[in-house]
N, C-alpha and C. Protein backbone atom coordinates (compact mmCIF):
# COMPACT_ATOMS: atom_id res chain seq x y z
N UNK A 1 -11.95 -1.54 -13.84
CA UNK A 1 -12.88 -0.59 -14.45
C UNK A 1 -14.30 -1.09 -14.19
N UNK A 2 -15.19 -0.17 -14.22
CA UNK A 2 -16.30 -0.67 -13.50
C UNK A 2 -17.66 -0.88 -14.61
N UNK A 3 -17.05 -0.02 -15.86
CA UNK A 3 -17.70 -0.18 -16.76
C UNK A 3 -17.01 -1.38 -18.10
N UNK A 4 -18.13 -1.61 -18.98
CA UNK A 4 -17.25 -1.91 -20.11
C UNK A 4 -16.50 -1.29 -21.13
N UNK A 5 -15.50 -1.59 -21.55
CA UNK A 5 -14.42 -0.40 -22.80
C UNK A 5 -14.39 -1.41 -23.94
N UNK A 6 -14.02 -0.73 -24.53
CA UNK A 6 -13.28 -1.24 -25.79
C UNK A 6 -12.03 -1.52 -26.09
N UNK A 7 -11.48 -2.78 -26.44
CA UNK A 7 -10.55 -2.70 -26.00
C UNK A 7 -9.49 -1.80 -27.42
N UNK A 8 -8.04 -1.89 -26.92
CA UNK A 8 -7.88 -1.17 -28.33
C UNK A 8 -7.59 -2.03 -29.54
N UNK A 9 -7.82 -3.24 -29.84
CA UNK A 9 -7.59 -4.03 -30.99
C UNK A 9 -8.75 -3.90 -31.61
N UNK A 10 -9.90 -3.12 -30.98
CA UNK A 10 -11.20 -2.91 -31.68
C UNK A 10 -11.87 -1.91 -32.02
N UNK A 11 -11.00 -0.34 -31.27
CA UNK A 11 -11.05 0.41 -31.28
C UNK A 11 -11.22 0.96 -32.67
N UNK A 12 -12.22 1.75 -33.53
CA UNK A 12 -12.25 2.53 -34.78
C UNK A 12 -12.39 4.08 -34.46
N UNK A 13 -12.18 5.00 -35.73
CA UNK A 13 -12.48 6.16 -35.21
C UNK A 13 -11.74 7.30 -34.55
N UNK A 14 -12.90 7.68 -34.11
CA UNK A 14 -12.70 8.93 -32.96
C UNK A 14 -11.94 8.24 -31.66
N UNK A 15 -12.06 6.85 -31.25
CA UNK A 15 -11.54 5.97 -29.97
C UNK A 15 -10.35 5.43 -30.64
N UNK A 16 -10.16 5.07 -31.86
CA UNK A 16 -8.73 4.80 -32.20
C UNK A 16 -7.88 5.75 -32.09
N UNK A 17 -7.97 6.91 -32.34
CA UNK A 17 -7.21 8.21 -32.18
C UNK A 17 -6.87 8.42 -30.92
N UNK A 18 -7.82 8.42 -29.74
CA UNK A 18 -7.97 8.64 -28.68
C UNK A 18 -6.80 7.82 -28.41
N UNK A 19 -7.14 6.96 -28.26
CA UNK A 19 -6.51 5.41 -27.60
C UNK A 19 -4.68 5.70 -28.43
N UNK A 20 -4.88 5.71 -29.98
CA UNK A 20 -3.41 6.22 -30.05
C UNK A 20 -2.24 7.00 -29.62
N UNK A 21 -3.46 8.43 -29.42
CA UNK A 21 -2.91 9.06 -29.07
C UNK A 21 -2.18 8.83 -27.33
N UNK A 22 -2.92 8.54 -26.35
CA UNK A 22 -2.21 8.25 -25.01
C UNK A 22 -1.21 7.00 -25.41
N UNK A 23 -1.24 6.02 -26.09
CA UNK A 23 -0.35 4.72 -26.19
C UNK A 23 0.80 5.18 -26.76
N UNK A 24 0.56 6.67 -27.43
CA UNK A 24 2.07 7.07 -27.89
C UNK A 24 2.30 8.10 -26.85
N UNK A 25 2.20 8.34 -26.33
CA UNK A 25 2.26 9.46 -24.92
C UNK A 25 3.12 8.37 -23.93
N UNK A 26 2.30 7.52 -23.58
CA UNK A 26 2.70 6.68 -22.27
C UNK A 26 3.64 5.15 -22.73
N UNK A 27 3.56 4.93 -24.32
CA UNK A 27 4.46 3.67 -24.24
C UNK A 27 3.06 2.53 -24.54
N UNK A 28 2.26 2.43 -23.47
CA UNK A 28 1.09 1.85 -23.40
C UNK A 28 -0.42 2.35 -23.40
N UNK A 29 -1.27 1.57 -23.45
CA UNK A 29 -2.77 2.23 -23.40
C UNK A 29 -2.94 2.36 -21.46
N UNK A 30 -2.90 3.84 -21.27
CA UNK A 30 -3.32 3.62 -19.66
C UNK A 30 -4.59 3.37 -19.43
N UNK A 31 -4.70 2.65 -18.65
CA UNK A 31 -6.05 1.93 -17.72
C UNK A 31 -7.14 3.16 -18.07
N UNK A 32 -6.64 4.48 -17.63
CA UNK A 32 -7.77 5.74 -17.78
C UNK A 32 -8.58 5.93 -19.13
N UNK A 33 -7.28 5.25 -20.33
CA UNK A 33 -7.97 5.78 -21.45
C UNK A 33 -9.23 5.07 -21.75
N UNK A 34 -9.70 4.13 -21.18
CA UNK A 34 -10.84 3.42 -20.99
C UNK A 34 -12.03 4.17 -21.01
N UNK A 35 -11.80 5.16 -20.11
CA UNK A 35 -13.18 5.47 -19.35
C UNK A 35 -13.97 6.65 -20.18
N UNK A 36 -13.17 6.47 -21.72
CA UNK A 36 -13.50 7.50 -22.33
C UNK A 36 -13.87 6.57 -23.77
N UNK A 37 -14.59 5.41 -23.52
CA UNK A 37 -14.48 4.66 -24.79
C UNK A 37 -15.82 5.21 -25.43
N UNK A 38 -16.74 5.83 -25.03
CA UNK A 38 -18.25 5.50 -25.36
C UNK A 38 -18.36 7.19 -25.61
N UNK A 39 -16.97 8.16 -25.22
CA UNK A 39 -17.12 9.32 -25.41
C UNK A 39 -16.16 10.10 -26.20
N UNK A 40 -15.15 9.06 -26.69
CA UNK A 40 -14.06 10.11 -27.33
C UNK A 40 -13.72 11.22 -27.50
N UNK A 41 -15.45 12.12 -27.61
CA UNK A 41 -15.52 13.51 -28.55
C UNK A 41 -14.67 14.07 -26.48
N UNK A 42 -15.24 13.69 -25.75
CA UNK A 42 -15.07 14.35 -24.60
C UNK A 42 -13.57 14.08 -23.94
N UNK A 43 -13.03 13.30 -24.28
CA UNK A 43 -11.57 12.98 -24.26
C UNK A 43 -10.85 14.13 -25.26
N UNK A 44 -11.69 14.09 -26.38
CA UNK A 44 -10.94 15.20 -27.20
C UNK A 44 -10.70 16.77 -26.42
N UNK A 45 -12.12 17.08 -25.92
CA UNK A 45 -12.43 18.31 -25.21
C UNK A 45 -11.34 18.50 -24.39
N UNK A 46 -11.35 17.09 -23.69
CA UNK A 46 -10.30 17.09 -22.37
C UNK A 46 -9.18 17.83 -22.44
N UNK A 47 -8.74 17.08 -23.08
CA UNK A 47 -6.93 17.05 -23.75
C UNK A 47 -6.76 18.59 -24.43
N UNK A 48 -7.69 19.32 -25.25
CA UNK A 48 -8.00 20.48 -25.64
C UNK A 48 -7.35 21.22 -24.52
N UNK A 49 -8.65 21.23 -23.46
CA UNK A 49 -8.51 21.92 -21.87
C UNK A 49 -7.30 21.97 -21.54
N UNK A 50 -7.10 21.13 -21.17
CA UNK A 50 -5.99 20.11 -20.59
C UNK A 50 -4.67 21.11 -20.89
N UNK A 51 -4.33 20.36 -22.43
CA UNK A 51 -2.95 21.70 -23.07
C UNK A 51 -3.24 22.77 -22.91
N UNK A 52 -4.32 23.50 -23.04
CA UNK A 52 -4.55 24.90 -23.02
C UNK A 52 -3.96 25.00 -21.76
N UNK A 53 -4.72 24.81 -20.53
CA UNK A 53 -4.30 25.15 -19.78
C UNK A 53 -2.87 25.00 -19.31
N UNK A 54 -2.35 24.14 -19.24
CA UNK A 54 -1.03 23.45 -19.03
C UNK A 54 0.21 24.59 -19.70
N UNK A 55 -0.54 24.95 -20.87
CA UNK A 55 0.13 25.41 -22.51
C UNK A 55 0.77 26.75 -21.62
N UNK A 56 -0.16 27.75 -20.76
CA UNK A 56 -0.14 28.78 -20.15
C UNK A 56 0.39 29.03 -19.06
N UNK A 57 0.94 28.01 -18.82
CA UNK A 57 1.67 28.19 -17.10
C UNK A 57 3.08 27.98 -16.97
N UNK A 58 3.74 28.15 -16.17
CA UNK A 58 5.18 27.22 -16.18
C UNK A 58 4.97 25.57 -15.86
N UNK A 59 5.61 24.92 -16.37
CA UNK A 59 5.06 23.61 -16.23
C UNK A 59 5.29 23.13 -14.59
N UNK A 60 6.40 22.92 -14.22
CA UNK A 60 6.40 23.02 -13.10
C UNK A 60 5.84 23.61 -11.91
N UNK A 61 5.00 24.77 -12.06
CA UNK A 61 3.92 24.94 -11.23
C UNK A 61 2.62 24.40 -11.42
N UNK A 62 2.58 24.37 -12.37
CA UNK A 62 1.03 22.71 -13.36
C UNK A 62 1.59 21.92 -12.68
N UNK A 63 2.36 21.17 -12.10
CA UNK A 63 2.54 20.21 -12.11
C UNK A 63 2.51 19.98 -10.25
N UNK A 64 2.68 20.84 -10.02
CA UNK A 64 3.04 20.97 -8.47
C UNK A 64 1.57 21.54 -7.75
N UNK A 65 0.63 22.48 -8.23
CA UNK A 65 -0.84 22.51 -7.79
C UNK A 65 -1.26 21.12 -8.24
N UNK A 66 -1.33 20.92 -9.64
CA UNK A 66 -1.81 18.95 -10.03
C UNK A 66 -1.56 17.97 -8.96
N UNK A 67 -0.46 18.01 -8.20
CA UNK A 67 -0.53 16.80 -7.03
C UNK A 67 -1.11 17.71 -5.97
N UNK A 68 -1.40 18.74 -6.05
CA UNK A 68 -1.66 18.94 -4.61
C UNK A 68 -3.27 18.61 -4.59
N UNK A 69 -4.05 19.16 -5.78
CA UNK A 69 -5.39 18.71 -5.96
C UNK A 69 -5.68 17.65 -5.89
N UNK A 70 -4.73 16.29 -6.78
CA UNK A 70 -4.77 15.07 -7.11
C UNK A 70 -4.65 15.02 -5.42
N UNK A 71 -3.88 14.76 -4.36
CA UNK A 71 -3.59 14.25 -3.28
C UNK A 71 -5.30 14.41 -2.48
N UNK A 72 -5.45 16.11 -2.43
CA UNK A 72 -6.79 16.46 -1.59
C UNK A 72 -8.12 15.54 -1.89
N UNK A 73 -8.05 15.21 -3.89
CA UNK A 73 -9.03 14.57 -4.19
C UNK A 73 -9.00 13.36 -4.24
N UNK A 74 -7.88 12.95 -3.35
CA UNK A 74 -7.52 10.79 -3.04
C UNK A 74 -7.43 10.61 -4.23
N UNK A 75 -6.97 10.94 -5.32
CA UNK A 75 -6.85 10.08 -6.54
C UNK A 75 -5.68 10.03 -6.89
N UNK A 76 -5.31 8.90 -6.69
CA UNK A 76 -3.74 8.06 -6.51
C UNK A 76 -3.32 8.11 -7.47
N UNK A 77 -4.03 7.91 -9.07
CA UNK A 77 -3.45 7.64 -10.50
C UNK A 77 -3.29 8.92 -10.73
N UNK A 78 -3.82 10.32 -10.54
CA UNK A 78 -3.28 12.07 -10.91
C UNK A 78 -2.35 11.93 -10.20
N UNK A 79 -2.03 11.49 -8.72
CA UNK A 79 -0.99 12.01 -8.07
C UNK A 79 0.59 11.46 -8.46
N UNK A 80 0.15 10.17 -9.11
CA UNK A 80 1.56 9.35 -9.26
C UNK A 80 1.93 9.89 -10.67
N UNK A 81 0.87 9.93 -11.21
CA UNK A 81 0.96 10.31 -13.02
C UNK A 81 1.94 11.97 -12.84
N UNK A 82 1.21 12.50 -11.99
CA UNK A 82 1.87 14.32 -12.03
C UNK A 82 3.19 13.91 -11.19
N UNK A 83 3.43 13.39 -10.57
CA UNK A 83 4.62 12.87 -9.54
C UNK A 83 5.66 12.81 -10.91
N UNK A 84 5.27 11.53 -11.52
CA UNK A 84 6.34 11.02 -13.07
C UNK A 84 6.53 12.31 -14.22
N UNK A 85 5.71 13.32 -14.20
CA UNK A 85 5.52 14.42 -15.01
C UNK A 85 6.96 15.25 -13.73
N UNK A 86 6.35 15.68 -12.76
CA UNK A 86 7.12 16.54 -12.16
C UNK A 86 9.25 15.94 -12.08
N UNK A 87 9.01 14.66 -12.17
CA UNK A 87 10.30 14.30 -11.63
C UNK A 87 10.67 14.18 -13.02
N UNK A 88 10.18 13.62 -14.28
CA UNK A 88 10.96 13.26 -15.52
C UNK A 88 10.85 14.41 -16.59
N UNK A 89 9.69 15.10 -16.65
CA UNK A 89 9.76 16.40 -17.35
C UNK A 89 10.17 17.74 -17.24
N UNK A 90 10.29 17.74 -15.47
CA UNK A 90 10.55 18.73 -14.59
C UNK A 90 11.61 18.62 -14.36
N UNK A 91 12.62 17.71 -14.47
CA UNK A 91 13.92 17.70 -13.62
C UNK A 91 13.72 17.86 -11.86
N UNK A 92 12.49 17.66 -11.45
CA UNK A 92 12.50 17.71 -9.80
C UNK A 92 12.26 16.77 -9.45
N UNK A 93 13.42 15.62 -8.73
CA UNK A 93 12.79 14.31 -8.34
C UNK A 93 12.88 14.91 -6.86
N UNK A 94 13.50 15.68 -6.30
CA UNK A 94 13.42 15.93 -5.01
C UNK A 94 12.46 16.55 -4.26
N UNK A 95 11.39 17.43 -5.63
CA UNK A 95 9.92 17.83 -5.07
C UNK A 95 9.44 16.70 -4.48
N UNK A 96 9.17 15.65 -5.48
CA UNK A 96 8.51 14.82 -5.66
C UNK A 96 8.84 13.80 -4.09
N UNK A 97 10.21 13.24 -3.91
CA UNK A 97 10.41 12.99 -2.50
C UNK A 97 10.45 13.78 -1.19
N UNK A 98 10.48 14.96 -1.45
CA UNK A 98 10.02 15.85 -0.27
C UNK A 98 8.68 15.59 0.20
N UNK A 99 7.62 15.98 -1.46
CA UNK A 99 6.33 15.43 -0.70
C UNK A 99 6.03 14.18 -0.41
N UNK A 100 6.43 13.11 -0.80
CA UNK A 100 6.21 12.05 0.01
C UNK A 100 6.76 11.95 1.32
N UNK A 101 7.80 12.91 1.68
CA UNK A 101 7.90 12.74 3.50
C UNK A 101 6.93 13.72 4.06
N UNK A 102 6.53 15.14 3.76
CA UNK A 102 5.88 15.86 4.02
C UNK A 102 4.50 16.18 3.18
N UNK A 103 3.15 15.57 3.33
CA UNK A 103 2.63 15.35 2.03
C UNK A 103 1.47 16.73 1.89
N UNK A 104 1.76 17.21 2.96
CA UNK A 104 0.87 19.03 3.17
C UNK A 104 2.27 20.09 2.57
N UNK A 105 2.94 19.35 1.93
CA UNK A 105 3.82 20.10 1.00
C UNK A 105 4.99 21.70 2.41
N UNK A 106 4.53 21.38 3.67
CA UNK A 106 5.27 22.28 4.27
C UNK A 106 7.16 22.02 4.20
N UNK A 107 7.30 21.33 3.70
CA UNK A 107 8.51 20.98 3.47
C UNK A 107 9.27 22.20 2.23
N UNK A 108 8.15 22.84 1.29
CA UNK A 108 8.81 22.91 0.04
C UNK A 108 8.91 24.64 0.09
N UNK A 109 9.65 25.31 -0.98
CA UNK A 109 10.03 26.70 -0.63
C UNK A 109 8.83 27.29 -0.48
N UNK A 110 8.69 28.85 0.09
CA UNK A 110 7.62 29.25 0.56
C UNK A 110 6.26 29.81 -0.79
N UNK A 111 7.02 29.85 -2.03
CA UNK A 111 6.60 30.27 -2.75
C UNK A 111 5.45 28.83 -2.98
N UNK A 112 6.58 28.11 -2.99
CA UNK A 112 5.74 26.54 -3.92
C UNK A 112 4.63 25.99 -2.49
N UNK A 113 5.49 25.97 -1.24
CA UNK A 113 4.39 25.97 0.06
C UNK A 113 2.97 26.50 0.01
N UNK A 114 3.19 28.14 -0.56
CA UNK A 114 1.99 28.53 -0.78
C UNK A 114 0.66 28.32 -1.81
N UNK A 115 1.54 27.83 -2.75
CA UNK A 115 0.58 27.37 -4.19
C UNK A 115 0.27 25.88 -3.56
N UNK A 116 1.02 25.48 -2.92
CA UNK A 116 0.35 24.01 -2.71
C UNK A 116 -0.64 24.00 -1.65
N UNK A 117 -0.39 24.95 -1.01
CA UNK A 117 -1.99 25.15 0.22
C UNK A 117 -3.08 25.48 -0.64
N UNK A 118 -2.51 26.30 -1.52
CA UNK A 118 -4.14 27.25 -1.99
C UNK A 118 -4.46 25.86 -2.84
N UNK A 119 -3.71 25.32 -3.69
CA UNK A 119 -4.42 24.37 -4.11
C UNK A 119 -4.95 22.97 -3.52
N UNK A 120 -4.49 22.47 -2.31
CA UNK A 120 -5.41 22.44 -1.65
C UNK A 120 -6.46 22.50 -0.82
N UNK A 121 -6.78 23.68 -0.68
CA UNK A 121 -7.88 24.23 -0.32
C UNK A 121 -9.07 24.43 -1.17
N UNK A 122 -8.15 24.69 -2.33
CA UNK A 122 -9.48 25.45 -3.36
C UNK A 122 -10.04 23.59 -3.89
N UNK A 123 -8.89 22.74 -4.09
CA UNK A 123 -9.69 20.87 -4.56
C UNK A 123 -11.17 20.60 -3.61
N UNK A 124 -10.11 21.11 -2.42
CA UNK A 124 -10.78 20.43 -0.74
C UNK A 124 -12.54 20.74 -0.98
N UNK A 125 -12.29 22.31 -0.93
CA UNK A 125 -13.76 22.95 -0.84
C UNK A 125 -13.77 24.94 -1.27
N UNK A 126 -13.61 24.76 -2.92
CA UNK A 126 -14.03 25.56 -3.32
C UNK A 126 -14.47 27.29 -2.79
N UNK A 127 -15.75 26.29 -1.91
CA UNK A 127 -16.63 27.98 -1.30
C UNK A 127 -16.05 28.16 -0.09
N UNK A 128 -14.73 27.37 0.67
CA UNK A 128 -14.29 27.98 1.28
C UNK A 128 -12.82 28.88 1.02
N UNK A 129 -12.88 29.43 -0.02
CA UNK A 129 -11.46 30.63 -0.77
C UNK A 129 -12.07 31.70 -0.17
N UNK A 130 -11.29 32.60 0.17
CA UNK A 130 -11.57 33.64 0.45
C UNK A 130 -10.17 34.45 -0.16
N UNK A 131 -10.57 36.36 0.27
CA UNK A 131 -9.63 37.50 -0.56
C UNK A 131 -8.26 36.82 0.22
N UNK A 132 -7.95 36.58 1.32
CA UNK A 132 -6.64 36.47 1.71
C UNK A 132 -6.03 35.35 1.27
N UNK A 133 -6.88 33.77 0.51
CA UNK A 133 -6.37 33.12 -0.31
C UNK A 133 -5.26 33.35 -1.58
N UNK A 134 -5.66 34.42 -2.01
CA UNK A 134 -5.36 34.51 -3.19
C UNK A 134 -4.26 35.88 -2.66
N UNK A 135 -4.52 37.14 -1.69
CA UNK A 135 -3.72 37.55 -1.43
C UNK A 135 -2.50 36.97 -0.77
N UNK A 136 -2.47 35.72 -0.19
CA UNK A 136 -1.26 35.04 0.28
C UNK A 136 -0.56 34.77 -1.39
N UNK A 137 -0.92 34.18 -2.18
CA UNK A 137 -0.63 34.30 -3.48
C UNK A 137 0.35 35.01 -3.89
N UNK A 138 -0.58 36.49 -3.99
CA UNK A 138 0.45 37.80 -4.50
C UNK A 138 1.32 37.64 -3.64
N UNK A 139 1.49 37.68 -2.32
CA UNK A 139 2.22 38.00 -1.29
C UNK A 139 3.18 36.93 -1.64
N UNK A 140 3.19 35.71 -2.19
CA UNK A 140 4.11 34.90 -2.47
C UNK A 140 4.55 35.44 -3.90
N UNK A 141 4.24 36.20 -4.49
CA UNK A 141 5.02 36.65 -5.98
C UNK A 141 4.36 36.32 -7.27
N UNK A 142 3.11 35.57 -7.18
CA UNK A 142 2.37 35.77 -8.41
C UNK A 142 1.25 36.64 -8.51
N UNK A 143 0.93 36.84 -10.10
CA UNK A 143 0.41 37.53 -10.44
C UNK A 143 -1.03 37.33 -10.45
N UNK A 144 -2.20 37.84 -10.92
CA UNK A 144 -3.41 37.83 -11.09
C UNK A 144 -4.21 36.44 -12.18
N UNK A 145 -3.09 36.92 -12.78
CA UNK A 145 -3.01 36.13 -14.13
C UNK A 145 -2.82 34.67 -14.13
N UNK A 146 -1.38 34.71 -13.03
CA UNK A 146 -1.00 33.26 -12.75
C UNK A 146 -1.77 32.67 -11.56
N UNK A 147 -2.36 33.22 -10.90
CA UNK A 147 -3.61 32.86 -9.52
C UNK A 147 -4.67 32.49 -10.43
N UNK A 148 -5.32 32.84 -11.50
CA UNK A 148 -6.35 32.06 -12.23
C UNK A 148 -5.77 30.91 -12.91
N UNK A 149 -4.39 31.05 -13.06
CA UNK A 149 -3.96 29.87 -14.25
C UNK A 149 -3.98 28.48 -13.09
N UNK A 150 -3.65 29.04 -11.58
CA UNK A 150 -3.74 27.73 -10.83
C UNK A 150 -5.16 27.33 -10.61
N UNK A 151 -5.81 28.41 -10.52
CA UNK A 151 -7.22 27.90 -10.05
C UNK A 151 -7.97 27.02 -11.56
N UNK A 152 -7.35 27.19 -12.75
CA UNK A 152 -7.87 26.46 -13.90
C UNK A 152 -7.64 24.93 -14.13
N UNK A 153 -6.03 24.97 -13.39
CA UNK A 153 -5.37 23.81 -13.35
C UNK A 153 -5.96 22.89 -12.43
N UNK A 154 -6.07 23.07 -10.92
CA UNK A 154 -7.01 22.89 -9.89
C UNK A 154 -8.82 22.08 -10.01
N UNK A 155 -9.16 23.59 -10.83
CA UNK A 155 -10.50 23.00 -11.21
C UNK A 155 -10.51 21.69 -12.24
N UNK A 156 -9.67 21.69 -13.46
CA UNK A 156 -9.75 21.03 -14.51
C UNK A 156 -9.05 19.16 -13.99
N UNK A 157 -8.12 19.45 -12.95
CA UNK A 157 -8.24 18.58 -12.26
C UNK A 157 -8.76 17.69 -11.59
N UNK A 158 -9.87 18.45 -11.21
CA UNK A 158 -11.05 17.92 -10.31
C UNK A 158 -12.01 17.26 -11.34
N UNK A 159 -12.21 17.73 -12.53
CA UNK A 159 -12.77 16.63 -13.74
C UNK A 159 -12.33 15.22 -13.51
N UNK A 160 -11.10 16.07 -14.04
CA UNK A 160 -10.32 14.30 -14.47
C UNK A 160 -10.28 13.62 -13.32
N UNK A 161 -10.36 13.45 -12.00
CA UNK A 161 -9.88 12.29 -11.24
C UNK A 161 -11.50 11.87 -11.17
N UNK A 162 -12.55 12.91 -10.80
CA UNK A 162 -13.98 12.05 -10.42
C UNK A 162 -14.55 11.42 -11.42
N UNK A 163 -13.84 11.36 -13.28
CA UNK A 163 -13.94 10.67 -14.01
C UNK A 163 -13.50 9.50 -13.72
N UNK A 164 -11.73 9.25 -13.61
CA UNK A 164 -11.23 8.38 -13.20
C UNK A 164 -11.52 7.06 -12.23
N UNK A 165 -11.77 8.20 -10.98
CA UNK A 165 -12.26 7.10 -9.46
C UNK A 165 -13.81 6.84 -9.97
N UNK A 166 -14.55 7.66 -10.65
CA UNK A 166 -15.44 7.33 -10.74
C UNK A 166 -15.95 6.03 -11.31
N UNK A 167 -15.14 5.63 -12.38
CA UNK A 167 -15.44 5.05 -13.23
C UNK A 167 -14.40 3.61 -13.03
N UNK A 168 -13.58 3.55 -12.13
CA UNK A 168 -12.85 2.44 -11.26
C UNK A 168 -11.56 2.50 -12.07
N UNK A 169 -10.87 3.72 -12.56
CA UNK A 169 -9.79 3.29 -13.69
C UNK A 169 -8.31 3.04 -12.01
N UNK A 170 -7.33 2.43 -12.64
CA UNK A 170 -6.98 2.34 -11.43
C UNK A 170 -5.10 2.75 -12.32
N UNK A 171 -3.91 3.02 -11.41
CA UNK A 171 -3.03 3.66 -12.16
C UNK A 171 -2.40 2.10 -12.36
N UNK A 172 -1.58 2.45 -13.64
CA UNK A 172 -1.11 1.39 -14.40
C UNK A 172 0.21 0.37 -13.50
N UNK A 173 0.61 -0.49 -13.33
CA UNK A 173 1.77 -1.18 -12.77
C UNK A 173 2.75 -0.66 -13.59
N UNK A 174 2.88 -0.16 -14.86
CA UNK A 174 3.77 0.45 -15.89
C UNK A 174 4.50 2.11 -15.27
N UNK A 175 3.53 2.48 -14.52
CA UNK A 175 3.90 3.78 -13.95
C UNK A 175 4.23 3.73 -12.57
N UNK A 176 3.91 3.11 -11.89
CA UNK A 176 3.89 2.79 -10.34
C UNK A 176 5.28 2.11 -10.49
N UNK A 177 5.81 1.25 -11.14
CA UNK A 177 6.78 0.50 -11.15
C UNK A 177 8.30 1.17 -11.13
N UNK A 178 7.67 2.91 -12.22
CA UNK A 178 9.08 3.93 -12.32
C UNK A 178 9.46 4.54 -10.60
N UNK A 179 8.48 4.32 -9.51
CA UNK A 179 9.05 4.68 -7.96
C UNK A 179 9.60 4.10 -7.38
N UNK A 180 10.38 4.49 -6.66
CA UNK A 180 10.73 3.12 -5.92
C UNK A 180 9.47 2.80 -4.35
N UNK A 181 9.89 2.07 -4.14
CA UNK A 181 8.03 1.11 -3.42
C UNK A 181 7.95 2.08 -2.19
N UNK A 182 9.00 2.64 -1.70
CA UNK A 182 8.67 3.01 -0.12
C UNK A 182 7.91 4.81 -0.81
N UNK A 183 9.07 5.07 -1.72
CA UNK A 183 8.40 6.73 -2.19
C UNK A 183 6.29 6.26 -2.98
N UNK A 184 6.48 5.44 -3.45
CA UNK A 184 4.78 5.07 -4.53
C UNK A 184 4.05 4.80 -2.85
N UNK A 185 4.32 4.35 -2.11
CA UNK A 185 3.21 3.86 -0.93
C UNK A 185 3.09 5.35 0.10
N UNK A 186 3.99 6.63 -0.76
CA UNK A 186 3.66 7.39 0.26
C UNK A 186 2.57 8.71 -0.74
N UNK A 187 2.61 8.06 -2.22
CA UNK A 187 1.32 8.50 -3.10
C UNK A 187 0.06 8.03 -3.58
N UNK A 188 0.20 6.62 -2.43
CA UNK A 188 -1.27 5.95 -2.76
C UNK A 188 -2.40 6.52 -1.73
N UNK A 189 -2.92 7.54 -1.92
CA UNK A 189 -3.94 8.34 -1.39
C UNK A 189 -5.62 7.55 -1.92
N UNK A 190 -5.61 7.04 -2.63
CA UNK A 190 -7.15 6.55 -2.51
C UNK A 190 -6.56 4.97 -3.37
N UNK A 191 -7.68 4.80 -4.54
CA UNK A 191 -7.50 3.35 -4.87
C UNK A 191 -6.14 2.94 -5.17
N UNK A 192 -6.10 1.70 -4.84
CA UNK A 192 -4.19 0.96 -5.31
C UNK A 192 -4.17 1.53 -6.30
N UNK A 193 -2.99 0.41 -6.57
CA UNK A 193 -1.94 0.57 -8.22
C UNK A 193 -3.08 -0.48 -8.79
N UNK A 194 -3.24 -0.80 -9.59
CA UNK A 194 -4.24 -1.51 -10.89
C UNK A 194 -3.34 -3.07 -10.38
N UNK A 195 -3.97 -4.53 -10.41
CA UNK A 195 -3.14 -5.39 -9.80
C UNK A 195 -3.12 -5.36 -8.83
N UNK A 196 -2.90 -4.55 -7.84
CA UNK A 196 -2.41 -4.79 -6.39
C UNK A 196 -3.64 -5.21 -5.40
């Protein structure tokens, strides 16, 4: 981490909550929850966002634009974190090893192929979407409704990792450790595992 945190034996407050709350989520305090020591109220916001959005989608398609953004935006700790979401909450460990052999997601059905282009395109560079973006979309079977719910997921994504990389959080050895080494070295897209 590139800044200083608090750690959590000192944590009061609005950062004790914070900090509780992910340590009962993950088992442990992740490295990320750091980077929110001096801001809690905005961790709160986050997590707000965060479910909302999440709250509104099928999870499994949250979860499957989330690595595709996480991958475009090199941030290794979204991609492994949504990887462990997609394979243990999702029941898809075979998404999850497909894209590590194919990591432009052309491997996966045409529906999920297509949500994983648009989302990365729209991480990549935004002002380049255009009408046939989103009409490949429909043309793959979603709706209007669910084409904004990816582009929310997408955008809200793009927060959290330039927080993350920004701020040097790096993904935990606690999470990296649930892959096995050849599938985790084919999701380290920007900084290591934390340790390494």
């Amino acid at each position: 981490m590139f800044i200083e945190t608090t750690a959590e034996s000192e944590a009061t407050g609005a950062l004790a909550e914070w900090y509780r709350s992910q340590h009962d989520s993950w088992g442990f305090l992740p490295d990320y929850a750091g980077c929110f020591s001096a801001r809690p109220d905005v961790a709160k916001a986050w997590t707000s966002l965060n479910i909302t959005i999440r709250g509104g989608m099928d999870r499994r398609r949250f979860e499957l634009v989330t690595i595709a953004a996480a991958r475009a935006l090199r941030s290794t700790y979204c991609t492994v974190a949504h990887a462990s979401f997609l394979r243990d909450v999702c029941g898809d460990g075979q998404t999850v090893q497909d894209l590590a052999l194919t990591s432009d997601g052309s491997s996966l059905s045409e529906q999920d192929a297509a949500l994983y282009s648009f989302a990365t395109k729209l991480a990549l560079d935004a002002s380049a979407m255009e009408q046939s973006d989103v009409d490949a979309l429909r043309d793959a079977g979603l709706s209007d409704a669910e084409i904004s719910d990816v582009v929310y997921a997408v955008a809200a994504r793009a927060f959290f990792t330039k927080v993350l990389d920004g701020l040097g959080a790096r993904l935990d050895q606690e999470t990296a450790d649930t892959f096995d080494p050849g599938l985790l070295q084919g999701m380290i897209v920007g900084r290591p595992v934390g340790g390494a």
